[in-house]
C-alpha atoms as a PDB file:
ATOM      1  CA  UNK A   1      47.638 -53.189 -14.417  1.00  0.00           C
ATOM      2  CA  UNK A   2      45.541 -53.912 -17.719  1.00  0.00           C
ATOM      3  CA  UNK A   3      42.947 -51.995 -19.306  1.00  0.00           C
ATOM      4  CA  UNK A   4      39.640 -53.373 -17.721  1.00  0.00           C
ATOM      5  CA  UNK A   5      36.372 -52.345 -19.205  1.00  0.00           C
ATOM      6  CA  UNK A   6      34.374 -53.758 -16.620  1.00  0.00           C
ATOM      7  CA  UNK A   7      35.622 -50.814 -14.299  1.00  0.00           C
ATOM      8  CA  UNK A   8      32.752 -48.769 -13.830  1.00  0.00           C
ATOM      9  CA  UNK A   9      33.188 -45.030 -11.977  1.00  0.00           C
ATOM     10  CA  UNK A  10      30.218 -43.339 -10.099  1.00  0.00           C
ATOM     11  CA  UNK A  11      30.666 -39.673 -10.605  1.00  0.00           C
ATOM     12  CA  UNK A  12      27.530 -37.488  -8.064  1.00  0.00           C
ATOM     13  CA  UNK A  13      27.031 -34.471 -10.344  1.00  0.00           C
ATOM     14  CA  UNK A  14      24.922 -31.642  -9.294  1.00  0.00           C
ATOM     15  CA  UNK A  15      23.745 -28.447 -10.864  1.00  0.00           C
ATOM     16  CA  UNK A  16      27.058 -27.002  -8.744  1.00  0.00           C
ATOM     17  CA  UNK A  17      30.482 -25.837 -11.175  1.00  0.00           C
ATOM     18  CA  UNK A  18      31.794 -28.731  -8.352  1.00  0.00           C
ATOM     19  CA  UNK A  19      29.653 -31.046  -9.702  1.00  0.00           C
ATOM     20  CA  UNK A  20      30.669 -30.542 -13.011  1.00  0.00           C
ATOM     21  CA  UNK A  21      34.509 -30.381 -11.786  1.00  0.00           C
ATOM     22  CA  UNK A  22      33.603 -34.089 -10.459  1.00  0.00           C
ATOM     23  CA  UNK A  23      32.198 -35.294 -13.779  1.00  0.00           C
ATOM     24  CA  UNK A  24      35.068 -33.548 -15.883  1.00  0.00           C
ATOM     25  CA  UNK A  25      37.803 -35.341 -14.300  1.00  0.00           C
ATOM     26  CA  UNK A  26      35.406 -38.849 -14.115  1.00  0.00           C
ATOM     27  CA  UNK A  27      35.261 -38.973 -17.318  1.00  0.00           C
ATOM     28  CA  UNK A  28      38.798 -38.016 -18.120  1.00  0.00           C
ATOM     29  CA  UNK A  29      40.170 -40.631 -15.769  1.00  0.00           C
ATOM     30  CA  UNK A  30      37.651 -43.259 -17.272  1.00  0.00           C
ATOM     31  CA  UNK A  31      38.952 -42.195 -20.915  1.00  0.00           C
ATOM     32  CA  UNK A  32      42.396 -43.115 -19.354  1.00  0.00           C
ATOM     33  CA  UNK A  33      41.986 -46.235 -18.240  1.00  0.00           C
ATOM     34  CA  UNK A  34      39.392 -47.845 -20.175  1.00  0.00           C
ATOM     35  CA  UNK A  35      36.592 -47.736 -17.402  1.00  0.00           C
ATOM     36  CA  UNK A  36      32.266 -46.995 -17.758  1.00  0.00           C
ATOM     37  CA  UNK A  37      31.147 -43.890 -15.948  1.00  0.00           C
ATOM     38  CA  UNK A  38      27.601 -43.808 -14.264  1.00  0.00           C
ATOM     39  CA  UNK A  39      26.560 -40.141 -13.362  1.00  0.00           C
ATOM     40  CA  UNK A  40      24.195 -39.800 -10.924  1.00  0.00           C
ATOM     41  CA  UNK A  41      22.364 -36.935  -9.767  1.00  0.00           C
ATOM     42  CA  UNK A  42      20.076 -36.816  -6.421  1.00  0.00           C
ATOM     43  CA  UNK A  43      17.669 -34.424  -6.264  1.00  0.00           C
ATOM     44  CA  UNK A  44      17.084 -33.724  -2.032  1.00  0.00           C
ATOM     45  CA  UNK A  45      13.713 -35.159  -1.281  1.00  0.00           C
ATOM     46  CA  UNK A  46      11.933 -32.053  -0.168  1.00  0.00           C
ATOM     47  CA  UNK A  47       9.260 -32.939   3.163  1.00  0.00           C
ATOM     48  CA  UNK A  48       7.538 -30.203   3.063  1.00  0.00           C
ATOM     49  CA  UNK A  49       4.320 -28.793   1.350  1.00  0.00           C
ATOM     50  CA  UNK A  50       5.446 -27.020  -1.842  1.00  0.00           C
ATOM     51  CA  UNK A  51       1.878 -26.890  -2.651  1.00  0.00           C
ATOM     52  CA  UNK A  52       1.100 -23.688  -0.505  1.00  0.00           C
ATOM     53  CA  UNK A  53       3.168 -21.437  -2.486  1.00  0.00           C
ATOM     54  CA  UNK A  54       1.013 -22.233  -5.523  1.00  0.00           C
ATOM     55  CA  UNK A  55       3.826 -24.271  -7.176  1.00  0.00           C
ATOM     56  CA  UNK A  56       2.097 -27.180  -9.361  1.00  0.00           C
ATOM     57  CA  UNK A  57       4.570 -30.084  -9.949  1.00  0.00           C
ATOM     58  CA  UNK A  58       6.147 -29.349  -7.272  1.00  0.00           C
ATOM     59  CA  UNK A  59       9.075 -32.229  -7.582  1.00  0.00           C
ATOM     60  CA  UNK A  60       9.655 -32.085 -10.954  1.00  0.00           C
ATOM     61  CA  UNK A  61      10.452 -28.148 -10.456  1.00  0.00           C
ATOM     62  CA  UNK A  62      12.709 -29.156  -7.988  1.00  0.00           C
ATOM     63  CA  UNK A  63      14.308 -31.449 -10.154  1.00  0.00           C
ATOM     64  CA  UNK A  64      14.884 -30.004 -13.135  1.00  0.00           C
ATOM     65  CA  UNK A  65      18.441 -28.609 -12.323  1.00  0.00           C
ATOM     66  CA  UNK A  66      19.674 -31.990 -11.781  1.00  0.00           C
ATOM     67  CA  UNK A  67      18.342 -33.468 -14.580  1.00  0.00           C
ATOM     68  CA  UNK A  68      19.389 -30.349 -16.548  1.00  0.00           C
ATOM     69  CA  UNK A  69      23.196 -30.989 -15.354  1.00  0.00           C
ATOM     70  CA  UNK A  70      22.760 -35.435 -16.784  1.00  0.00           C
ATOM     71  CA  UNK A  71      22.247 -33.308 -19.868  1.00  0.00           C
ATOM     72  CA  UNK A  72      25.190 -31.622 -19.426  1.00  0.00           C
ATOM     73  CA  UNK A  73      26.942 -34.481 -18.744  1.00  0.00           C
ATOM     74  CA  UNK A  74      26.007 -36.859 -21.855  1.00  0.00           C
ATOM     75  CA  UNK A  75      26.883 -33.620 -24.021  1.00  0.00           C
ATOM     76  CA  UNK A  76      30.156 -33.425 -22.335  1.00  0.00           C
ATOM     77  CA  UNK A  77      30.762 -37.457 -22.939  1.00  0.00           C
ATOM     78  CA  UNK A  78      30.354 -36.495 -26.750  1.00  0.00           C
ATOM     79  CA  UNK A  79      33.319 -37.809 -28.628  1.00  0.00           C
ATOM     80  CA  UNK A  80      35.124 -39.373 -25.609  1.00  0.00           C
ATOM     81  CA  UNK A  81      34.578 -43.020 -26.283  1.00  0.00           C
ATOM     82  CA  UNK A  82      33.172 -43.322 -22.371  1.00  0.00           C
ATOM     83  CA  UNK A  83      30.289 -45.753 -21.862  1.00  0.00           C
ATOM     84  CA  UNK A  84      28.053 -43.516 -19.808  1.00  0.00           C
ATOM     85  CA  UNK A  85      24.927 -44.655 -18.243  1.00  0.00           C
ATOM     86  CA  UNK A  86      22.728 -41.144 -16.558  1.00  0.00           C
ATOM     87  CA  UNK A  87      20.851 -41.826 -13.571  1.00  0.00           C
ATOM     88  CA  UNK A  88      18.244 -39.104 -11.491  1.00  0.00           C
ATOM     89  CA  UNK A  89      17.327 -40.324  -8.237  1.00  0.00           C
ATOM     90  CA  UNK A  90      15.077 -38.242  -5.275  1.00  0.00           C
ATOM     91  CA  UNK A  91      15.862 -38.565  -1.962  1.00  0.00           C
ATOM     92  CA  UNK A  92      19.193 -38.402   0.645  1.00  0.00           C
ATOM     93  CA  UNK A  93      22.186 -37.645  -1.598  1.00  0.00           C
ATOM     94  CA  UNK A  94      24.723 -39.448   0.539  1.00  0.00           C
ATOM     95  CA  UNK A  95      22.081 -42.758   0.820  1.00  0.00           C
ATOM     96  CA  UNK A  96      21.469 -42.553  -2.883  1.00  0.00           C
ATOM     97  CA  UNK A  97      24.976 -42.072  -3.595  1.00  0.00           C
ATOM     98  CA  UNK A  98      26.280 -44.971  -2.032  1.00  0.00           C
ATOM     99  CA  UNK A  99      23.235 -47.544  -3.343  1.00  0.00           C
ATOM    100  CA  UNK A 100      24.339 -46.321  -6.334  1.00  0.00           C
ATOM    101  CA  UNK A 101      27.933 -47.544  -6.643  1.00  0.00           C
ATOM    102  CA  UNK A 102      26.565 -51.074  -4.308  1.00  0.00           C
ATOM    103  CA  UNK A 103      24.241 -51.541  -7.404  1.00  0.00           C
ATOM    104  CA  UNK A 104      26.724 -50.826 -10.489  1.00  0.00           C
ATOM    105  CA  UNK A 105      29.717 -52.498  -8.327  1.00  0.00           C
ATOM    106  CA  UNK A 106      31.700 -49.129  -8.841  1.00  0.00           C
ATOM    107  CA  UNK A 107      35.340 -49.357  -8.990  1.00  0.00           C
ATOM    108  CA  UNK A 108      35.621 -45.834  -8.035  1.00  0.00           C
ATOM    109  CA  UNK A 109      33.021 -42.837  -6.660  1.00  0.00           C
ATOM    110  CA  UNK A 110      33.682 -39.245  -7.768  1.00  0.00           C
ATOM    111  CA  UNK A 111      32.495 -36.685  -5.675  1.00  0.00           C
ATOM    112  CA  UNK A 112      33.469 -32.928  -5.856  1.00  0.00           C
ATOM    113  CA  UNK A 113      33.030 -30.078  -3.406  1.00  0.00           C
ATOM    114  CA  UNK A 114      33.015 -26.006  -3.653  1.00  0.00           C
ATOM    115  CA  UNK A 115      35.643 -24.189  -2.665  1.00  0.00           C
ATOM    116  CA  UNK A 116      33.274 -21.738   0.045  1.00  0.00           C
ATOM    117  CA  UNK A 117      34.207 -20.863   3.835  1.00  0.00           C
ATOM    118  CA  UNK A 118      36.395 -22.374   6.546  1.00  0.00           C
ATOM    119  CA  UNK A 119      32.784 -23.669   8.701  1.00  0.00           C
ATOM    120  CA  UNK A 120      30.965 -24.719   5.073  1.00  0.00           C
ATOM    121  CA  UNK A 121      34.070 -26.761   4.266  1.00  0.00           C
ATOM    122  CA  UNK A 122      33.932 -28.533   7.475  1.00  0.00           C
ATOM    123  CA  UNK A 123      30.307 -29.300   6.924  1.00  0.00           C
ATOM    124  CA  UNK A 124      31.053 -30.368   3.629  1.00  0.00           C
ATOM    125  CA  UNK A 125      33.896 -32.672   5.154  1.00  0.00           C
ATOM    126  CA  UNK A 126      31.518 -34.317   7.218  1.00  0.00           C
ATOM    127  CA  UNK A 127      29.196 -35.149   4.410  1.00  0.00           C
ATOM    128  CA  UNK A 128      31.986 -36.432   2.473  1.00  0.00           C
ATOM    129  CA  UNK A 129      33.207 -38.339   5.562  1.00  0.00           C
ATOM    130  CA  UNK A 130      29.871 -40.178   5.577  1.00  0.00           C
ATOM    131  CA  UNK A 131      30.415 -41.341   1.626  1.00  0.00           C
ATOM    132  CA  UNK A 132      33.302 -42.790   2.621  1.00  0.00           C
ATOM    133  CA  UNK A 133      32.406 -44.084   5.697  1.00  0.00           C
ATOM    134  CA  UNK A 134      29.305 -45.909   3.340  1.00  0.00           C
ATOM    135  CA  UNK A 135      31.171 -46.554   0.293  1.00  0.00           C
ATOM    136  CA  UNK A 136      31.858 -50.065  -0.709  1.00  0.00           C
ATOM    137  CA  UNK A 137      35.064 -48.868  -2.711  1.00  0.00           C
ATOM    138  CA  UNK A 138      37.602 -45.763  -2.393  1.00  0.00           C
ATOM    139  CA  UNK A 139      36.440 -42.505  -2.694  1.00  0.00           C
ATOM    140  CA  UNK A 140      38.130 -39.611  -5.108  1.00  0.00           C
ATOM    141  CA  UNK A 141      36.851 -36.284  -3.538  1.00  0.00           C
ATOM    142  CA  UNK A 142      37.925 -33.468  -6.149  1.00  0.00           C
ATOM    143  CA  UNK A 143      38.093 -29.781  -5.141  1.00  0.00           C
ATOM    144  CA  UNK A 144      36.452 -27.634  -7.389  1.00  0.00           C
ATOM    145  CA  UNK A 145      38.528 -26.425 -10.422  1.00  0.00           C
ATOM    146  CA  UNK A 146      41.074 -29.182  -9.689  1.00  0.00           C
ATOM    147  CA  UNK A 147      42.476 -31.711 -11.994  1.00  0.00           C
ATOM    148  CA  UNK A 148      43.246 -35.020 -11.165  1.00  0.00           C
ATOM    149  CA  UNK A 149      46.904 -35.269 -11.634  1.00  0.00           C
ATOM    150  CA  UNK A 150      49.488 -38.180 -10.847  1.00  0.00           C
ATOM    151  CA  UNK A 151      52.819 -36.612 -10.976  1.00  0.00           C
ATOM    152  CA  UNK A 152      53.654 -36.663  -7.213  1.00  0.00           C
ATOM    153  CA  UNK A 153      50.852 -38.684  -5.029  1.00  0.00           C
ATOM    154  CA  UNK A 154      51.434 -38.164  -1.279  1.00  0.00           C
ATOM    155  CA  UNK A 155      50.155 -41.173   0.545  1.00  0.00           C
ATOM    156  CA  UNK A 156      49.983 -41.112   4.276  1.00  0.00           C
ATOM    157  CA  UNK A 157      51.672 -44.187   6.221  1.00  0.00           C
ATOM    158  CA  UNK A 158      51.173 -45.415   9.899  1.00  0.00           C
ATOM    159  CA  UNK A 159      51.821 -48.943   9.689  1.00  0.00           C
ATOM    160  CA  UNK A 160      48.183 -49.866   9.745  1.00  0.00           C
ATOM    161  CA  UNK A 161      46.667 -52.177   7.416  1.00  0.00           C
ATOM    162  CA  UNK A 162      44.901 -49.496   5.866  1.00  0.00           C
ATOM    163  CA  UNK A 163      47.754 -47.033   5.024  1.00  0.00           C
ATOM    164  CA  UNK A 164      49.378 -50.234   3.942  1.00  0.00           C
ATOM    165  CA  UNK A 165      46.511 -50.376   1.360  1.00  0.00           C
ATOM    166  CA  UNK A 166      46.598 -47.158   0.776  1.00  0.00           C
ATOM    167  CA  UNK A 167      50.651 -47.337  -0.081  1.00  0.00           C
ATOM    168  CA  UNK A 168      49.765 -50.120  -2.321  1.00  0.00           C
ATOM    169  CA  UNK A 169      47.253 -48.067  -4.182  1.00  0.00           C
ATOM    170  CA  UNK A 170      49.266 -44.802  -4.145  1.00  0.00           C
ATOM    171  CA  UNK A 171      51.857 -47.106  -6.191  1.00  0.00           C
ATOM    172  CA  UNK A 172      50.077 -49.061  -8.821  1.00  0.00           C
ATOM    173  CA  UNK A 173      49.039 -45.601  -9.540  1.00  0.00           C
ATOM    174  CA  UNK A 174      52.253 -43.875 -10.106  1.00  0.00           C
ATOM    175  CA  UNK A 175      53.800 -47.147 -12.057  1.00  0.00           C
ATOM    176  CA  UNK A 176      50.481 -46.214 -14.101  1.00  0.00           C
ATOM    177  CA  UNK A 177      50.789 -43.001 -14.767  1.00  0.00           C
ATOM    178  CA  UNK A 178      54.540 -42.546 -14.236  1.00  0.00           C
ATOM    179  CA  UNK A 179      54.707 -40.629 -11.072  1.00  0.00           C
ATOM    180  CA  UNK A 180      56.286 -40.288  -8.009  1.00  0.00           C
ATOM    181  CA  UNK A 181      55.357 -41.193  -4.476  1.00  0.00           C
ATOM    182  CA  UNK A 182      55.717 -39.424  -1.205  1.00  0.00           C
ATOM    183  CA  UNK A 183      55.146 -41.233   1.787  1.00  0.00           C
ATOM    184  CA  UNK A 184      54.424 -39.135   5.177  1.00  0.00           C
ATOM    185  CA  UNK A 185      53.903 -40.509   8.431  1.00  0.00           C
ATOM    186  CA  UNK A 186      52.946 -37.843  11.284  1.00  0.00           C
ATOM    187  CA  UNK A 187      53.843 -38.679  14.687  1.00  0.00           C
ATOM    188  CA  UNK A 188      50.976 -37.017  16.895  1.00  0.00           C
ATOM    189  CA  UNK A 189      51.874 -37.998  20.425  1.00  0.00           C
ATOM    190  CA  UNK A 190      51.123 -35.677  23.189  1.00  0.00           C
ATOM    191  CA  UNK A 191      54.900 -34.567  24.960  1.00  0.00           C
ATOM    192  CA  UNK A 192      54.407 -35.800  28.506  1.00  0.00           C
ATOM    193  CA  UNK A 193      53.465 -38.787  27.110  1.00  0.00           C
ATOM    194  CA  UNK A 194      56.809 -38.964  25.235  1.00  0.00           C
ATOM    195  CA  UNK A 195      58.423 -38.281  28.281  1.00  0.00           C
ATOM    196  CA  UNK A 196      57.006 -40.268  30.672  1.00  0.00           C
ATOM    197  CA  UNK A 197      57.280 -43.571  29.025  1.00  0.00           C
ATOM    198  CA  UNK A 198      59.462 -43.325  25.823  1.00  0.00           C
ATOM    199  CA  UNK A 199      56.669 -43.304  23.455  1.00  0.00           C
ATOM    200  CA  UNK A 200      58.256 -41.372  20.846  1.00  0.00           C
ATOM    201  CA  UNK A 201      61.250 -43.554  20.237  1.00  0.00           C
ATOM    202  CA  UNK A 202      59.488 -46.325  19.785  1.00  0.00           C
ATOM    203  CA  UNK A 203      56.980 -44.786  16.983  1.00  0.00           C
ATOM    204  CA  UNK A 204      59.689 -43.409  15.412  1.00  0.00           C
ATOM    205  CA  UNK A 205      61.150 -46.887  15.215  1.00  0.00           C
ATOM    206  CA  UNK A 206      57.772 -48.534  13.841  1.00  0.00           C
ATOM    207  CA  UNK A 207      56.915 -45.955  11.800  1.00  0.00           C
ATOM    208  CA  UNK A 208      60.476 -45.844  10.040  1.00  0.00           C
ATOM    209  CA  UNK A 209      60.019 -49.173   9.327  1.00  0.00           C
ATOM    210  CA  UNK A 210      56.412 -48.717   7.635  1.00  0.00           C
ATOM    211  CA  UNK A 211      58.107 -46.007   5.321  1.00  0.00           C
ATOM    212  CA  UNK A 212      61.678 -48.257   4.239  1.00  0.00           C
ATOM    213  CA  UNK A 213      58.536 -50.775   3.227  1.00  0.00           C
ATOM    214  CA  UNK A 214      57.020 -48.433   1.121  1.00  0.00           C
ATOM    215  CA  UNK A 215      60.693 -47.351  -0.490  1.00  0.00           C
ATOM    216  CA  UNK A 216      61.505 -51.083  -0.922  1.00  0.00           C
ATOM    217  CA  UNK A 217      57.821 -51.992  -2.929  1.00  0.00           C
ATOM    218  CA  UNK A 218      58.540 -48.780  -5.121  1.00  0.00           C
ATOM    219  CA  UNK A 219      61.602 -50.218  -5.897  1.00  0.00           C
ATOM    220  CA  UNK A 220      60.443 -53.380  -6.947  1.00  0.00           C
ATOM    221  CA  UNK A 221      57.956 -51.365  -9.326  1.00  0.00           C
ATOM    222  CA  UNK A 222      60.081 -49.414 -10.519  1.00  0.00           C
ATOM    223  CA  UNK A 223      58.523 -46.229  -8.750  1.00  0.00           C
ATOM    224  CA  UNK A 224      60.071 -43.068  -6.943  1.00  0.00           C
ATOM    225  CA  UNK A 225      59.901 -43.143  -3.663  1.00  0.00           C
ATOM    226  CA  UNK A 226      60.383 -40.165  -1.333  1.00  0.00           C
ATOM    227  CA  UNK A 227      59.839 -40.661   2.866  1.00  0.00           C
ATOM    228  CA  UNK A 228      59.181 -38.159   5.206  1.00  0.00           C
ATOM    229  CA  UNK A 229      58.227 -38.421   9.206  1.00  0.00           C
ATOM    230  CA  UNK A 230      56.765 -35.321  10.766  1.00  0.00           C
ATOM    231  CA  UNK A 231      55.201 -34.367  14.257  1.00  0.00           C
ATOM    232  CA  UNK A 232      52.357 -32.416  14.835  1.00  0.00           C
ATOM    233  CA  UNK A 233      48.823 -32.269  13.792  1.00  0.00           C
ATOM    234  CA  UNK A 234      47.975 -35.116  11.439  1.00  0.00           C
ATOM    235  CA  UNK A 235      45.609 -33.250   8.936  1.00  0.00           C
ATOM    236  CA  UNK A 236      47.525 -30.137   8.802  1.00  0.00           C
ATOM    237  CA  UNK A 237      50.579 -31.368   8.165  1.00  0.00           C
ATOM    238  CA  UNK A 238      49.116 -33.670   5.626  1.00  0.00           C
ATOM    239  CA  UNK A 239      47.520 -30.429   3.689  1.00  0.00           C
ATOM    240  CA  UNK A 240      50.531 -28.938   4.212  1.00  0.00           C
ATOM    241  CA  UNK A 241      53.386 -31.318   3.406  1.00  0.00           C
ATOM    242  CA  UNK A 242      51.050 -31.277  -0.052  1.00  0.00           C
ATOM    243  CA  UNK A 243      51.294 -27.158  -0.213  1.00  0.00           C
ATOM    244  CA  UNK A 244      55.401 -27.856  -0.028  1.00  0.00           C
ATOM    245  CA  UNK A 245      56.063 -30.033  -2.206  1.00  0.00           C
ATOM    246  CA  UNK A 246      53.219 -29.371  -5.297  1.00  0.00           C
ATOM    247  CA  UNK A 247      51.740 -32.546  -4.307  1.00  0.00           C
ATOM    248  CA  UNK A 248      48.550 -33.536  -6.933  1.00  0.00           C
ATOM    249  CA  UNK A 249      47.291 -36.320  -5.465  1.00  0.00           C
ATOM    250  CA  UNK A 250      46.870 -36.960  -1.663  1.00  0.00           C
ATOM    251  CA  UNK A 251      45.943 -40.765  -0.682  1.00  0.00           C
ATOM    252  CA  UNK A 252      44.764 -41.542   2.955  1.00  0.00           C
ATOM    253  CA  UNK A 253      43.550 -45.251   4.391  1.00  0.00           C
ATOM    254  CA  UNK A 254      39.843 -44.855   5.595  1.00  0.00           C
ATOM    255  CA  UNK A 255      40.000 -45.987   9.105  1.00  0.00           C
ATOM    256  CA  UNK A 256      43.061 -47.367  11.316  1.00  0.00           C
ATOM    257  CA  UNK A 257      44.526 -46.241  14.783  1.00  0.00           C
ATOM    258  CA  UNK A 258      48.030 -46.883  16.395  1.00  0.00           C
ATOM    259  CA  UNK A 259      48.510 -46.400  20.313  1.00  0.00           C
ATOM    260  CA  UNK A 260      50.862 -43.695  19.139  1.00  0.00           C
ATOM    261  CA  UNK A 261      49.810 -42.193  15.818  1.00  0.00           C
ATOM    262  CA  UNK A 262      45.829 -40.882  15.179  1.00  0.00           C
ATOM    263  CA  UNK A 263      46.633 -40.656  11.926  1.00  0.00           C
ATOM    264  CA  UNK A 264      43.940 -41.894   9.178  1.00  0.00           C
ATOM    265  CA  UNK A 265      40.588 -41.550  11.248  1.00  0.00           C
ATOM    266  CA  UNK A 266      37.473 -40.625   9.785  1.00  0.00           C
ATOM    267  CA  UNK A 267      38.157 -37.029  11.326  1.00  0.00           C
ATOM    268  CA  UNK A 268      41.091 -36.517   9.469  1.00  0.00           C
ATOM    269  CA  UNK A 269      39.716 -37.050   5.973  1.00  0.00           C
ATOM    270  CA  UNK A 270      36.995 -34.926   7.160  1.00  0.00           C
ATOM    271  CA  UNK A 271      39.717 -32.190   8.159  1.00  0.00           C
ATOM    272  CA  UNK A 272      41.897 -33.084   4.952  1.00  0.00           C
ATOM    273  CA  UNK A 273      38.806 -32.858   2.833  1.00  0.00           C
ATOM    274  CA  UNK A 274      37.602 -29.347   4.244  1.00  0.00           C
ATOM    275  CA  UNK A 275      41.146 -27.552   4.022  1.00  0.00           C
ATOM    276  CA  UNK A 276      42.611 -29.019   1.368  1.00  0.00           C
ATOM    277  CA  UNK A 277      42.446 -27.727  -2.463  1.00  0.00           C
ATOM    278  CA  UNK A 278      44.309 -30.882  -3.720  1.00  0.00           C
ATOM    279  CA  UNK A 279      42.213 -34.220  -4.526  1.00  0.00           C
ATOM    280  CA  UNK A 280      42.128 -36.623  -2.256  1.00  0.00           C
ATOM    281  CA  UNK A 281      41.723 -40.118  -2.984  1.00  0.00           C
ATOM    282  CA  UNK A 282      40.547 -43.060  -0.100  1.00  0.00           C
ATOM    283  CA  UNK A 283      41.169 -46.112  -0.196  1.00  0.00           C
ATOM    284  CA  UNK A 284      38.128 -48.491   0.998  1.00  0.00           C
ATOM    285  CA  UNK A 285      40.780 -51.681   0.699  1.00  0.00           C
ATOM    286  CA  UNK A 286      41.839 -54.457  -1.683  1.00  0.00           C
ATOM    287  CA  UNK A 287      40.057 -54.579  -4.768  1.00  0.00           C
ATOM    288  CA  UNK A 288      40.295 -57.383  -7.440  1.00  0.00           C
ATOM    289  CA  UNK A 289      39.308 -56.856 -10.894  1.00  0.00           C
ATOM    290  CA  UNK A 290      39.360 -52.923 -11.222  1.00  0.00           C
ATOM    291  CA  UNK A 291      43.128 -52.506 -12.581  1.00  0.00           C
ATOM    292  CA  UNK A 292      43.408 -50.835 -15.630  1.00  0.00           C
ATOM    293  CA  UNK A 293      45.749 -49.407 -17.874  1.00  0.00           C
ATOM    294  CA  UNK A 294      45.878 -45.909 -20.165  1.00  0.00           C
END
């Protein structure tokens, strides 16, 4: 890949040490690579009557943390060489978010999320989910306190055209950055099933065969590639094949479904996203234009 300064990342920054994780490693990355960053903040578009409680200017109260935090931000960008554009918006985070990187034609959106409770990190999954689910490009979702790393990038791999996607990505990012690849594919079939009609042979079979594809690519780039086929539950075993083996960077397809393998569902980078304290990076698809170099 070359540098490209027409890559442009969409970092969502909030008043929230998350949000400033998010823009931290946004800009770091962009520095890397060459790329713009646009920060946007959202302030929630409040529907009720503020007025009552005697408070005048009753939106631009409410917004002054998230302007407060673009501050931040442009102070931050000080001395980095990163074009960065600020933008303040009002209304539904995840809408604004999204019309955001549609309008810029991101390369990339940054979002970060707190490390809190089991039942808020499943909420906070969900709005992530949605991001994703919206976004017209992948998706870096960094854990607060993390840094974006690219040492060892676990990507998972179900033969889909998705997790091929994402294998491709998970890649052209190590031959960037000089790091290894780990390629997991998690077998999640139920054991009667297995049984009853052979099931588990045969995924084994295609699923061995996605993974020797990966190994071959890396080969051809020049990239270290390590395989690895598990059974149990996809998103746990994901988080913790990445606990193992010091994984920094997990990579999971958005969508795709085998009969035998529910492996990169929405639910799963929900899951992945909740429990996880590694970043996790998802890939929307084939992108032309955004490669770039450090």
């Amino acid at each position: 890949m070359n540098r490209d300064a027409s890559a442009t990342l969409v970092v969502a920054v909030d008043p929230s040490p998350a949000g400033s994780t998010a823009f931290r490693e946004a800009l770091r990355l962009a520095a890397a690579i060459g790329a713009r960053v646009v920060a946007v903040s959202v302030t929630p578009k409040y529907e009720g009557n503020l007025n009552r409680w005697a408070i005048d200017n009753a939106e631009e109260e409410l917004s002054r943390p998230f302007r407060q935090c673009l501050e931040e931000a442009r102070r931050m960008s000080v001395g980095t060489h990163v074009a960065l554009k600020t933008e303040h918006l009002v209304g539904a985070p995840v809408e604004c978010i999204v019309d955001t990187a549609v309008r810029e034609g991101a390369t990339l959106v940054v979002i970060g999320y707190p490390v809190r409770s089991y039942m808020e990190r499943i909420i906070l999954g969900q709005t992530a989910a949605r991001i994703v689910g919206l976004s017209p490009c992948d998706v870096l979702m960094v854990p607060e306190g993390a840094k974006v790393d690219f040492g060892r990038i676990l990507v998972g791999v179900d033969g889909s055209r998705y997790s091929v996607e994402a294998g491709k990505r998970a890649l052209e990012l190590a031959s960037l950055f000089g790091g290894e690849v780990h390629g997991l594919t998690v077998l999640d079939v139920p054991v009667d099933r297995s049984l009853l009609y052979g099931v588990m042979d045969e995924a084994h079979h295609k699923h061995f065969f996605a993974l020797e594809t990966l190994s071959q690519e890396g080969g051809l780039r020049g990239v270290k590639v390590v395989t690895a086929m598990r059974e149990g539950n996809p998103y746990e075993t994901i988080v913790g094949y990445g606990e193992e083996n010091d994984i920094d960077l997990i990579v999971l397809g958005s969508f795709g479904r085998t009969a035998v393998v529910r492996f990169l569902l929405g639910s799963v980078v929900e899951r992945v996203a909740a429990i996880s304290l590694r970043p996790t990076l998802v890939v929307k698809g084939a992108m032309a234009g955004t490669s770039a170099n450090p």
